[in-house]
C-alpha atoms as a PDB file:
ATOM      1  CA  UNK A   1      36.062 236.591 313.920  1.00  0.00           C
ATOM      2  CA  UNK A   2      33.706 234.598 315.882  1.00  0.00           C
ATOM      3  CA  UNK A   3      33.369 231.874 317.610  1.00  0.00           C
ATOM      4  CA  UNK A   4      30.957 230.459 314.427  1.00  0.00           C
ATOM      5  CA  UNK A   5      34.240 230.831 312.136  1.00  0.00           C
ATOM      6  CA  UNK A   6      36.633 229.246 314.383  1.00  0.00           C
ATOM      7  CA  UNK A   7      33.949 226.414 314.364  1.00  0.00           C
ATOM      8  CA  UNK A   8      34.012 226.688 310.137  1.00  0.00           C
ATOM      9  CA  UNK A   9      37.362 226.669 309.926  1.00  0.00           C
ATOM     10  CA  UNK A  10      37.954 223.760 312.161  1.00  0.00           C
ATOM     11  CA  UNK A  11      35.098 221.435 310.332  1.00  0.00           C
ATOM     12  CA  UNK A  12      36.619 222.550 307.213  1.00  0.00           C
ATOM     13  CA  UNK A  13      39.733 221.168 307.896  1.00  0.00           C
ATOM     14  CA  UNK A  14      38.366 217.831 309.190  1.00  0.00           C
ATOM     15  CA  UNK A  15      37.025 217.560 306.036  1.00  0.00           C
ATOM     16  CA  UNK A  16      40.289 217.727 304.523  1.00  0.00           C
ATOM     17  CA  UNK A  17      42.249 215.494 306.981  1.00  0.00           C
ATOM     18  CA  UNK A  18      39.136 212.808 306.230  1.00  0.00           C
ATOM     19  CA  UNK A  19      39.358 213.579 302.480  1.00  0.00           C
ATOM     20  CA  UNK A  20      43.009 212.766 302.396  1.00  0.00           C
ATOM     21  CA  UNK A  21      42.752 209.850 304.897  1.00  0.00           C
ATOM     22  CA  UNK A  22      40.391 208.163 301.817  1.00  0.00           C
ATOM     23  CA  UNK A  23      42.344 208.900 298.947  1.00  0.00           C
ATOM     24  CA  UNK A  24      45.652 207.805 300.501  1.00  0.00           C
ATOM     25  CA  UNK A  25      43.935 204.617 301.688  1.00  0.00           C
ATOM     26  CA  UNK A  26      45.950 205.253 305.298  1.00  0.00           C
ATOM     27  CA  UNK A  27      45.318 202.810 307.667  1.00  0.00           C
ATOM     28  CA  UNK A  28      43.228 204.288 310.746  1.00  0.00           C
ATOM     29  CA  UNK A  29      41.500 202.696 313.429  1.00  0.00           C
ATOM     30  CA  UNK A  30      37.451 202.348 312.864  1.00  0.00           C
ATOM     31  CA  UNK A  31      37.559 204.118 316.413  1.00  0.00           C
ATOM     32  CA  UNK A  32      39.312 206.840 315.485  1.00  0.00           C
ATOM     33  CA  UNK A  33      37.260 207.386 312.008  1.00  0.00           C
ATOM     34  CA  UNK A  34      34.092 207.627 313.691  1.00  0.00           C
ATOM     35  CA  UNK A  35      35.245 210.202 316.461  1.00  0.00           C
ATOM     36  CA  UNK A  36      36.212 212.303 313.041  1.00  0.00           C
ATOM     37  CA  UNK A  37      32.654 211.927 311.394  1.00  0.00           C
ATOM     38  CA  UNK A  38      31.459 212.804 314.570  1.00  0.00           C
ATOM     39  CA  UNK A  39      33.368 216.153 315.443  1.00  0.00           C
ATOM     40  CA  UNK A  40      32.216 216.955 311.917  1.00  0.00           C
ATOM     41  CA  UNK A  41      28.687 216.269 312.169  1.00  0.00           C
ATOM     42  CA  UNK A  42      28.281 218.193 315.284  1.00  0.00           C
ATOM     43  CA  UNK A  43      30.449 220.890 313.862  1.00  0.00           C
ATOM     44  CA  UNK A  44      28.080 220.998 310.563  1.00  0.00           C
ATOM     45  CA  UNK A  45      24.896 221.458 313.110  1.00  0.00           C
ATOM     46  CA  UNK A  46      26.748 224.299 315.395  1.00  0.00           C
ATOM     47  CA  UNK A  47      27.072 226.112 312.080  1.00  0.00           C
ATOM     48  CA  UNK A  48      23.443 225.245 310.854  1.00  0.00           C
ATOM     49  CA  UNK A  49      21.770 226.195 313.579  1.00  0.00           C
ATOM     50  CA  UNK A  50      24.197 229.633 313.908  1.00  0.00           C
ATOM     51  CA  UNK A  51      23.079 230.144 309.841  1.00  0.00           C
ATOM     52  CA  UNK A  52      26.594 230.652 309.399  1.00  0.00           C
ATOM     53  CA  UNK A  53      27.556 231.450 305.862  1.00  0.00           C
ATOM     54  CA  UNK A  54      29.852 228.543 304.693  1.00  0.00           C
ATOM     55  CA  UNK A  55      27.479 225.659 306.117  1.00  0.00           C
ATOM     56  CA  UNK A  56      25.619 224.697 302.839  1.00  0.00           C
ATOM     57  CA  UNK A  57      29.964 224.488 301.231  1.00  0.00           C
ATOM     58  CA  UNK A  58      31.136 222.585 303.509  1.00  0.00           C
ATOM     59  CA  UNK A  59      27.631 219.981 303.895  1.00  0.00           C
ATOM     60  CA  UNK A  60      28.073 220.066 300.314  1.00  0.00           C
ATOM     61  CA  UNK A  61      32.028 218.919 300.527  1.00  0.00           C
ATOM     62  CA  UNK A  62      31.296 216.428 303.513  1.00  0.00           C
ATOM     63  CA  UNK A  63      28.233 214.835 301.261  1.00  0.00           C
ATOM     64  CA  UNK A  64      30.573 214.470 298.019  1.00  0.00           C
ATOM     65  CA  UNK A  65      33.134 212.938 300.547  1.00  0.00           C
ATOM     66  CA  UNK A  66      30.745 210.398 301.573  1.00  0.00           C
ATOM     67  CA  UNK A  67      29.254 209.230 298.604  1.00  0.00           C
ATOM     68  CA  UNK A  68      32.919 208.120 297.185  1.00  0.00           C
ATOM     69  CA  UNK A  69      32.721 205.576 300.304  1.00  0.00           C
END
């Protein structure tokens, strides 16, 4: 494993944390949202600009997320 996959794995599971943050309606700060979209934005361009294999999934995943908004 790489350091790409550790970086995959971890923006995958942001993606879940943010995806059950919006259906559950939970109550969290506007602060603490945005540092979430961030960490997963920058982890979506580590892994696009490594070509890593799971990128296009998990843009995909994060895109699908954000259009429910």
């Amino acid at each position: 494993m790489n350091n790409t996959d550790y970086v995959c794995i971890s923006c995958d599971v942001m993606i879940n944390i943010l995806t059950e943050i919006k259906q559950k309606n939970l109550d969290i700060t506007q602060g603490w949202l945005y540092d979430l979209t961030d960490q997963i934005d920058w982890s979506l361009n580590i892994l696009k600009d490594h070509k890593h294999k799971h990128y296009q999934e998990l843009k995909n995943k994060y895109n699908k997320l954000k259009e429910g908004e």
